[in-house]
PDB file of N, CA and C in Angstrom:
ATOM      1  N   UNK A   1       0.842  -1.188   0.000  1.00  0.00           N
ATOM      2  CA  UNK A   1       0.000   0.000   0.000  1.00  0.00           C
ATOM      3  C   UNK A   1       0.882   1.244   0.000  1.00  0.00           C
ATOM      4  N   UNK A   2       0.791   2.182  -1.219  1.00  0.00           N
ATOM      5  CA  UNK A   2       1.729   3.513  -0.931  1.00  0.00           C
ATOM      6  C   UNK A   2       1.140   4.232   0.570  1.00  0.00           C
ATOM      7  N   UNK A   3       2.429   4.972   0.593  1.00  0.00           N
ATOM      8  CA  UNK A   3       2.019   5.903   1.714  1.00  0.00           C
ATOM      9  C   UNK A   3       1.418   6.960   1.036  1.00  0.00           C
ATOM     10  N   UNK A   4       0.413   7.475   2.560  1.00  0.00           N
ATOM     11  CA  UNK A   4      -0.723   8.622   2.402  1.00  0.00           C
ATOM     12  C   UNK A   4      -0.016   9.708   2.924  1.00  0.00           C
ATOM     13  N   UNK A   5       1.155  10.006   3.912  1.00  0.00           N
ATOM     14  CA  UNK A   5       1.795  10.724   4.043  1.00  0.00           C
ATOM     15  C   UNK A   5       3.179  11.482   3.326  1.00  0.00           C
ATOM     16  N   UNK A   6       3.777  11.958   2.544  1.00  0.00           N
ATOM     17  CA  UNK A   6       5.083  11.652   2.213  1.00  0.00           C
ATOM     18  C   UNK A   6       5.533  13.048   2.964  1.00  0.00           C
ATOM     19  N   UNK A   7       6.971  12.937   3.423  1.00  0.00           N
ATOM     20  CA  UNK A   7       7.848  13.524   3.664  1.00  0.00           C
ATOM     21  C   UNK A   7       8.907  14.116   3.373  1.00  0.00           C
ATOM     22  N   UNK A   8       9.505  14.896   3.272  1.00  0.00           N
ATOM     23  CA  UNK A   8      10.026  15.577   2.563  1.00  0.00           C
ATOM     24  C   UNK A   8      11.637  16.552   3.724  1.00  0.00           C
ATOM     25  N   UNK A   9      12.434  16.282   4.016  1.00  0.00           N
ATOM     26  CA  UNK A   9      13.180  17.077   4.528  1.00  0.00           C
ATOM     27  C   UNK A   9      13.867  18.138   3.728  1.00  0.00           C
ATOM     28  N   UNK A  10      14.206  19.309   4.162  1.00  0.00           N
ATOM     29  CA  UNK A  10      14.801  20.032   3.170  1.00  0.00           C
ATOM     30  C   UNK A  10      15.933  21.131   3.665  1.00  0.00           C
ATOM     31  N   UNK A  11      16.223  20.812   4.742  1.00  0.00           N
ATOM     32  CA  UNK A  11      16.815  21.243   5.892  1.00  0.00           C
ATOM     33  C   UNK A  11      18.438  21.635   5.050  1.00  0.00           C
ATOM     34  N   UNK A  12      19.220  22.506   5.191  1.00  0.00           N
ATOM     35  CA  UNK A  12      20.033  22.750   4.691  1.00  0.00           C
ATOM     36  C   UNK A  12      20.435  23.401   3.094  1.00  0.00           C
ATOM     37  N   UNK A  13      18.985  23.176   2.189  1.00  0.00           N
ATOM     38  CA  UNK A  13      18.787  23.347   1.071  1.00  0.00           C
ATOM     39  C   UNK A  13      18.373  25.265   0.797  1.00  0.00           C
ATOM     40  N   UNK A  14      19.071  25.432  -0.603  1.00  0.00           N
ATOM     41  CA  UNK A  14      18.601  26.912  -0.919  1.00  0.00           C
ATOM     42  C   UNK A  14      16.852  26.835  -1.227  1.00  0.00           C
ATOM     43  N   UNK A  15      16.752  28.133  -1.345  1.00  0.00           N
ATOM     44  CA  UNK A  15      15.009  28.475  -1.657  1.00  0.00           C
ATOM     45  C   UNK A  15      14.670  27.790  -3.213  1.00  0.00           C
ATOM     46  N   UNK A  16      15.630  27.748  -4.088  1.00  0.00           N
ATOM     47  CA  UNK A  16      15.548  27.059  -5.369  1.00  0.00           C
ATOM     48  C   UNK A  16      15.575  25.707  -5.212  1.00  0.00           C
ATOM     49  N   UNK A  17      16.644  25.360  -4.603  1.00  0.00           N
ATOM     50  CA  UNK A  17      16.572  23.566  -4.479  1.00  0.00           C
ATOM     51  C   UNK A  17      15.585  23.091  -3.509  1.00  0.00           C
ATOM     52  N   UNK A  18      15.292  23.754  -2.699  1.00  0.00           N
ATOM     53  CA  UNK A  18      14.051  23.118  -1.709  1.00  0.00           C
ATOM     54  C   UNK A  18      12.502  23.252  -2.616  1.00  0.00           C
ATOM     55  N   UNK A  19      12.564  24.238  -3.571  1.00  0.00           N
ATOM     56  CA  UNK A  19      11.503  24.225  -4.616  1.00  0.00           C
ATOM     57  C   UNK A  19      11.321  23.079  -5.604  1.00  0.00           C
ATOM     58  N   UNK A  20      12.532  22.931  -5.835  1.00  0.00           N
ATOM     59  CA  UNK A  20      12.814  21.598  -7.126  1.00  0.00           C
ATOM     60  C   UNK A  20      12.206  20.841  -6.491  1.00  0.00           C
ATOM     61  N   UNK A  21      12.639  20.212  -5.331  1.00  0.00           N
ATOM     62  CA  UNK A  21      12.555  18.973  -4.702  1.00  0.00           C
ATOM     63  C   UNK A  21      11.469  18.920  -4.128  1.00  0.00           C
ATOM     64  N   UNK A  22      10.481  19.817  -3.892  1.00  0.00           N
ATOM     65  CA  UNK A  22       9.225  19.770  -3.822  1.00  0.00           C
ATOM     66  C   UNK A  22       8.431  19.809  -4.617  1.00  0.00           C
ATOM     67  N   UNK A  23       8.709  20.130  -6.082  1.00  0.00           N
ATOM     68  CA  UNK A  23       7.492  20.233  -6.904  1.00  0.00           C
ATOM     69  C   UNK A  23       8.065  18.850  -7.600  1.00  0.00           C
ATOM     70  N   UNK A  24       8.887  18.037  -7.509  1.00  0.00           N
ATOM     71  CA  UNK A  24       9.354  16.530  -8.414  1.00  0.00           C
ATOM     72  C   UNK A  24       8.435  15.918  -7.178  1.00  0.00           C
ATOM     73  N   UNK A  25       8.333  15.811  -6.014  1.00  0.00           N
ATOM     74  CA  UNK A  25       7.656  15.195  -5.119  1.00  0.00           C
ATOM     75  C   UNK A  25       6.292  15.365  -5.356  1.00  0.00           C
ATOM     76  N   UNK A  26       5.398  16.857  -5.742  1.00  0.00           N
ATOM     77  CA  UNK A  26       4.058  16.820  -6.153  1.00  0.00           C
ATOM     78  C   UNK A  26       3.764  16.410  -7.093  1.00  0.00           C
ATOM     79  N   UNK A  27       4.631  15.936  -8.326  1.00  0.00           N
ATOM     80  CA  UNK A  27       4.490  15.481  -9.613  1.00  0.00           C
ATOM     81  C   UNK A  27       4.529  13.870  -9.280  1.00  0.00           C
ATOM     82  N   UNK A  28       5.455  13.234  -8.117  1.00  0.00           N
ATOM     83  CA  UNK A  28       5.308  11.818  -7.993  1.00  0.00           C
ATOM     84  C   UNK A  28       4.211  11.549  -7.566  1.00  0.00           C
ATOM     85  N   UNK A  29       3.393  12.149  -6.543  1.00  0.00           N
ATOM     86  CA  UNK A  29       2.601  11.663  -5.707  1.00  0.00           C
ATOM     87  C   UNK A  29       1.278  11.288  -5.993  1.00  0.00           C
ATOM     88  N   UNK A  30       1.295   9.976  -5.900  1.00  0.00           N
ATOM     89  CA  UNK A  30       0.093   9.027  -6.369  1.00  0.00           C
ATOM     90  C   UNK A  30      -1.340   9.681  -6.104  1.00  0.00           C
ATOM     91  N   UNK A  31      -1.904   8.720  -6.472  1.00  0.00           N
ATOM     92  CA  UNK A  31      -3.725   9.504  -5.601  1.00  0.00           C
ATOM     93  C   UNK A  31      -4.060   9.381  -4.438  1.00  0.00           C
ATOM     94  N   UNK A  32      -3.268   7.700  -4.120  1.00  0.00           N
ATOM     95  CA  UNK A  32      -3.283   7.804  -2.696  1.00  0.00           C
ATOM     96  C   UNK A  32      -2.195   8.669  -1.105  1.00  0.00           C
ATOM     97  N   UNK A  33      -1.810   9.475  -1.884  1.00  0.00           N
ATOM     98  CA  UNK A  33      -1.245  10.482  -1.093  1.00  0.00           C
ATOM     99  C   UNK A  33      -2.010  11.971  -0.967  1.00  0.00           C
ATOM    100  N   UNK A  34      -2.058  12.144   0.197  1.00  0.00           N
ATOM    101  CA  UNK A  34      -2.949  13.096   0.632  1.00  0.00           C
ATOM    102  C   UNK A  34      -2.295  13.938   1.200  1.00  0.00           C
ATOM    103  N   UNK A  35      -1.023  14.069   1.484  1.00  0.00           N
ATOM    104  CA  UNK A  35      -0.633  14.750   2.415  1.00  0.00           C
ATOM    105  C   UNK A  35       1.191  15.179   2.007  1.00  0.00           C
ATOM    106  N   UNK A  36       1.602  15.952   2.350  1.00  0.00           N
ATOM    107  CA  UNK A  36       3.340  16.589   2.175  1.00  0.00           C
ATOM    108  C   UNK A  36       3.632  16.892   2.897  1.00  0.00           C
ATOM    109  N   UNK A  37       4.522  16.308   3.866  1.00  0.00           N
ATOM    110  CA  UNK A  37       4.840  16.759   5.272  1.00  0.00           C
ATOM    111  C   UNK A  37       6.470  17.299   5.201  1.00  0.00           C
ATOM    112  N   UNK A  38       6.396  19.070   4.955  1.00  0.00           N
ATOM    113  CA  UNK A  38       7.763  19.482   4.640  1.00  0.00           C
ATOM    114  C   UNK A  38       8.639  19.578   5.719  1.00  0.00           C
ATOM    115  N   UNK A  39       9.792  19.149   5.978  1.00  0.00           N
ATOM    116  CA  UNK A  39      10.753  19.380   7.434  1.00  0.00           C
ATOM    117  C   UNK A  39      11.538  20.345   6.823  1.00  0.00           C
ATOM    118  N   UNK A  40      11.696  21.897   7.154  1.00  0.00           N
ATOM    119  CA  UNK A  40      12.236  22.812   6.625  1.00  0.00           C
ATOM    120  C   UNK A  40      12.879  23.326   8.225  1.00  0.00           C
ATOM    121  N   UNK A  41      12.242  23.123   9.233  1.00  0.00           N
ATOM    122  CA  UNK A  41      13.454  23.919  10.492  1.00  0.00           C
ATOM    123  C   UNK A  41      12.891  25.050  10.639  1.00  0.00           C
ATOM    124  N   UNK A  42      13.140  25.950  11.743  1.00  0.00           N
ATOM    125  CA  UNK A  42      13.068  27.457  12.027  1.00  0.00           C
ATOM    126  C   UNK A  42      14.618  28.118  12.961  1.00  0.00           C
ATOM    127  N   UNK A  43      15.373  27.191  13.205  1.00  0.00           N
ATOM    128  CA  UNK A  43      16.107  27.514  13.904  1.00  0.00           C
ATOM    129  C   UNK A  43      17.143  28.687  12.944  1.00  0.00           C
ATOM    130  N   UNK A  44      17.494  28.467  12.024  1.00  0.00           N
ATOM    131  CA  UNK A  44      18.527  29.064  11.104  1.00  0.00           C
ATOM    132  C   UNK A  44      17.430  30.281  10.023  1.00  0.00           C
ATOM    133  N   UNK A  45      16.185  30.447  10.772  1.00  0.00           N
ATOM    134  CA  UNK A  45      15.488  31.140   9.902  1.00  0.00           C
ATOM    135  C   UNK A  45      14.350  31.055   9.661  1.00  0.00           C
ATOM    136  N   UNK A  46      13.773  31.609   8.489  1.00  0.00           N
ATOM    137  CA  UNK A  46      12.247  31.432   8.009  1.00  0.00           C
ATOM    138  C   UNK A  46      12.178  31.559   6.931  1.00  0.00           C
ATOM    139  N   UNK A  47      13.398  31.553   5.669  1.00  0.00           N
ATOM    140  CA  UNK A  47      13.293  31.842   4.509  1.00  0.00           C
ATOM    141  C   UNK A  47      12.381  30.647   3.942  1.00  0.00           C
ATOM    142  N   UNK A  48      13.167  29.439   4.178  1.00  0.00           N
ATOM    143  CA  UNK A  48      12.533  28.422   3.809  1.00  0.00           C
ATOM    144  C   UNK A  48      11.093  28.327   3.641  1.00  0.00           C
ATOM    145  N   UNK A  49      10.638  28.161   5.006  1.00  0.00           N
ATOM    146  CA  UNK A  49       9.317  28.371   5.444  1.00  0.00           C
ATOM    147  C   UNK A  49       8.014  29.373   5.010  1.00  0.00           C
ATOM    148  N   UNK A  50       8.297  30.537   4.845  1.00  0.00           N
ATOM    149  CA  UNK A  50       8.058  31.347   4.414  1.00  0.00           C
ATOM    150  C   UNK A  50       8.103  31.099   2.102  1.00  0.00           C
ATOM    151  N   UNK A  51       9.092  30.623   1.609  1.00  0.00           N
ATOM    152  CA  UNK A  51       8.838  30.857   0.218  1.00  0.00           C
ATOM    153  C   UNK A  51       7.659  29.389   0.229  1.00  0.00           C
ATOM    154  N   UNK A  52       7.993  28.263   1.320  1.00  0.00           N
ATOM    155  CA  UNK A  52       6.551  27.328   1.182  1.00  0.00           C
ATOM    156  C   UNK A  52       5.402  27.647   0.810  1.00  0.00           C
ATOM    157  N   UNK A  53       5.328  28.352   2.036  1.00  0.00           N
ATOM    158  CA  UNK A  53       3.906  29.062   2.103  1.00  0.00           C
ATOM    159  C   UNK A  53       3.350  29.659   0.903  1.00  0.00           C
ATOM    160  N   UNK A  54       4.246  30.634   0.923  1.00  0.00           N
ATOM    161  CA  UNK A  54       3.511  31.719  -0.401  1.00  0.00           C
ATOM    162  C   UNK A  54       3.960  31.142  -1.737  1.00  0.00           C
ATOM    163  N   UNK A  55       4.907  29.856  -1.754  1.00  0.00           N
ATOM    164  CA  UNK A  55       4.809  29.257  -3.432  1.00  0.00           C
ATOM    165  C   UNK A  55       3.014  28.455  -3.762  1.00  0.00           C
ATOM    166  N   UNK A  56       3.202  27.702  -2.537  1.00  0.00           N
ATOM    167  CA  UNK A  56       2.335  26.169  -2.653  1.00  0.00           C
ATOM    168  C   UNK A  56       0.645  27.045  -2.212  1.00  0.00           C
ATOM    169  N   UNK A  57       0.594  28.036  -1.707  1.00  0.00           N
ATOM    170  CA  UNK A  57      -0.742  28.472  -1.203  1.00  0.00           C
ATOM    171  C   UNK A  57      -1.452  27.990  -2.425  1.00  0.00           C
ATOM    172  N   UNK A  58      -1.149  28.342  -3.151  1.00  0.00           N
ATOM    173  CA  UNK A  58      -1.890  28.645  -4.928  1.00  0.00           C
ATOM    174  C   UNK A  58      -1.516  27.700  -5.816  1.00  0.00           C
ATOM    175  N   UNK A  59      -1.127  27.100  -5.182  1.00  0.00           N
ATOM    176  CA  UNK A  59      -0.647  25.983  -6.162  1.00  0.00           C
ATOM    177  C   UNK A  59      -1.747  24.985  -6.715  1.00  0.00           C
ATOM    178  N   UNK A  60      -1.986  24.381  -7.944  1.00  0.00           N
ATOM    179  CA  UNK A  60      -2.740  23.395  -8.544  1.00  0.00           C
ATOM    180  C   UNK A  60      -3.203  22.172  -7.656  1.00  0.00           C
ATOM    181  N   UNK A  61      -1.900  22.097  -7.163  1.00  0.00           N
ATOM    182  CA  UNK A  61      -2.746  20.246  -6.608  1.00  0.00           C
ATOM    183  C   UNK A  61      -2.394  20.477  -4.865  1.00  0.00           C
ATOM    184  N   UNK A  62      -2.614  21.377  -4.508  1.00  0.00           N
ATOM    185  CA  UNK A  62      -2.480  21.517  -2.858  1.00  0.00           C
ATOM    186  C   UNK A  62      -3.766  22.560  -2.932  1.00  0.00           C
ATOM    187  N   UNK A  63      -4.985  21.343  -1.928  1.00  0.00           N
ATOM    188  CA  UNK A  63      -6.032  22.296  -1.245  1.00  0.00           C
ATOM    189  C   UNK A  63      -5.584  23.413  -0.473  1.00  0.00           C
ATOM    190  N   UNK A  64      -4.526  23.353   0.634  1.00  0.00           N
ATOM    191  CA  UNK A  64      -4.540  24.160   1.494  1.00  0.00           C
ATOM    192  C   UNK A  64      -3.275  23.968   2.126  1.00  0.00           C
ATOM    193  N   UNK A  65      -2.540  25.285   2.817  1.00  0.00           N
ATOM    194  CA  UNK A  65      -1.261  24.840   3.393  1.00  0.00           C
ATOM    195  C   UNK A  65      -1.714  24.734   5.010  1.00  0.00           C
ATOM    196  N   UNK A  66      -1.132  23.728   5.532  1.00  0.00           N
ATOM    197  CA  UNK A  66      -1.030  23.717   7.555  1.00  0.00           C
ATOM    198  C   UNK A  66       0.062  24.015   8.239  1.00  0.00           C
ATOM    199  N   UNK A  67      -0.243  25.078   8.865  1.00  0.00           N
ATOM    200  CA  UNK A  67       0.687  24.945   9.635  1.00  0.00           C
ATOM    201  C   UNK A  67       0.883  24.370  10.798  1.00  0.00           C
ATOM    202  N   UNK A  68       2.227  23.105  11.016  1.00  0.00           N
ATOM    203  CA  UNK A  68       1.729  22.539  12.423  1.00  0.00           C
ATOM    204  C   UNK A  68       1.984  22.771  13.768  1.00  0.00           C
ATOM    205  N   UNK A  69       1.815  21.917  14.773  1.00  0.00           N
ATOM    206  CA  UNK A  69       2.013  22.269  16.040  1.00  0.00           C
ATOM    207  C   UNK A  69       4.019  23.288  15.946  1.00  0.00           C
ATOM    208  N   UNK A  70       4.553  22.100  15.386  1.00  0.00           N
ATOM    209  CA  UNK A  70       5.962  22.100  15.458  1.00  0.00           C
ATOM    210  C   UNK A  70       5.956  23.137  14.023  1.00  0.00           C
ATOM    211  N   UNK A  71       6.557  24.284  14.570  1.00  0.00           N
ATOM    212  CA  UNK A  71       7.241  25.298  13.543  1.00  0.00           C
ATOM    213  C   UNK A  71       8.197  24.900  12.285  1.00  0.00           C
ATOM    214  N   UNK A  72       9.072  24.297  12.551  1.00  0.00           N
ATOM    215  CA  UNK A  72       9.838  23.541  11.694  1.00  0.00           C
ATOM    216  C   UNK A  72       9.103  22.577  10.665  1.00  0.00           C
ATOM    217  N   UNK A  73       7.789  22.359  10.764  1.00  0.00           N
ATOM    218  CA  UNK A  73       7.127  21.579   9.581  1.00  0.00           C
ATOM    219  C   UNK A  73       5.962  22.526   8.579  1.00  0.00           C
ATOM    220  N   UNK A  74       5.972  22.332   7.644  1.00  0.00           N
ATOM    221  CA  UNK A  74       4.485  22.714   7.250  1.00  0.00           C
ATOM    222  C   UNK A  74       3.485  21.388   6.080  1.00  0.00           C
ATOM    223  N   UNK A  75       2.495  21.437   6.284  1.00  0.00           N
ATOM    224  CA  UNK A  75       2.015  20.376   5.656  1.00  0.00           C
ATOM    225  C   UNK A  75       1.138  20.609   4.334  1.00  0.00           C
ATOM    226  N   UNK A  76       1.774  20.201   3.244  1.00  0.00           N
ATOM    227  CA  UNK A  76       0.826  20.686   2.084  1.00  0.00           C
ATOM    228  C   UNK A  76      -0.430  19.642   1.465  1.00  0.00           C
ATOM    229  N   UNK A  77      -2.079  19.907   1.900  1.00  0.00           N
ATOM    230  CA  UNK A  77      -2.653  18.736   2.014  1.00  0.00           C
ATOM    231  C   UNK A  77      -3.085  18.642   0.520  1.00  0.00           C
ATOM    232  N   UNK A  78      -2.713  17.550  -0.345  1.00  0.00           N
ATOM    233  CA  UNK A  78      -3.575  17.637  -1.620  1.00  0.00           C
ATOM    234  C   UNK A  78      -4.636  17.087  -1.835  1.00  0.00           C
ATOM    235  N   UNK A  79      -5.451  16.557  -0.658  1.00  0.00           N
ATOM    236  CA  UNK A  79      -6.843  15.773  -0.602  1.00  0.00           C
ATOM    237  C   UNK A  79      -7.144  15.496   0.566  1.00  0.00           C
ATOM    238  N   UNK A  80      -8.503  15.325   0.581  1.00  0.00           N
ATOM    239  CA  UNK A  80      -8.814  15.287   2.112  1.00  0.00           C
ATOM    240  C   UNK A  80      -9.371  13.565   2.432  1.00  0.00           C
ATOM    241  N   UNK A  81      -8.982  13.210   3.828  1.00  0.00           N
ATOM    242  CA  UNK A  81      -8.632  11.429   3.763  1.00  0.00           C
ATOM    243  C   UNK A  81     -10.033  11.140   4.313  1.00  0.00           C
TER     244      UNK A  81
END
């Protein structure tokens, strides 16, 4: 059974390469994935975090962005389970 969650770390990566590697991940992700669970960090910043947000808000195949308990994640949901 694929996973309904996928994950994604990106911790150390520029605002361009943490983009790549997130939109090759929305292009893999089956039907049965519902969910993008980004590990981007806050300790070294908010750039990361911040170009998430305002790339993926609007994006085609993400209903909605979450933000979670833990600062360091954000979750991009593309369907609801």
């Amino acid at each position: 059974m694929p996973e309904s969650i996928l994950e994604l770390d990106i911790h150390g990566m520029t605002q361009v390469q943490a983009k790549t590697a997130i939109d090759a991940k929305l292009r893999r992700a089956g039907s049965g994935v519902y969910r993008l669970r980004i590990i981007h960090g806050y300790h070294g910043g908010t750039a990361l975090r911040d170009m998430i947000r305002r790339e993926y808000a609007g994006h085609p195949k993400v209903k909605r962005v979450e933000l979670g308990l833990n600062q360091g994640v954000t979750e991009l949901v593309l369907r609801e389970y």
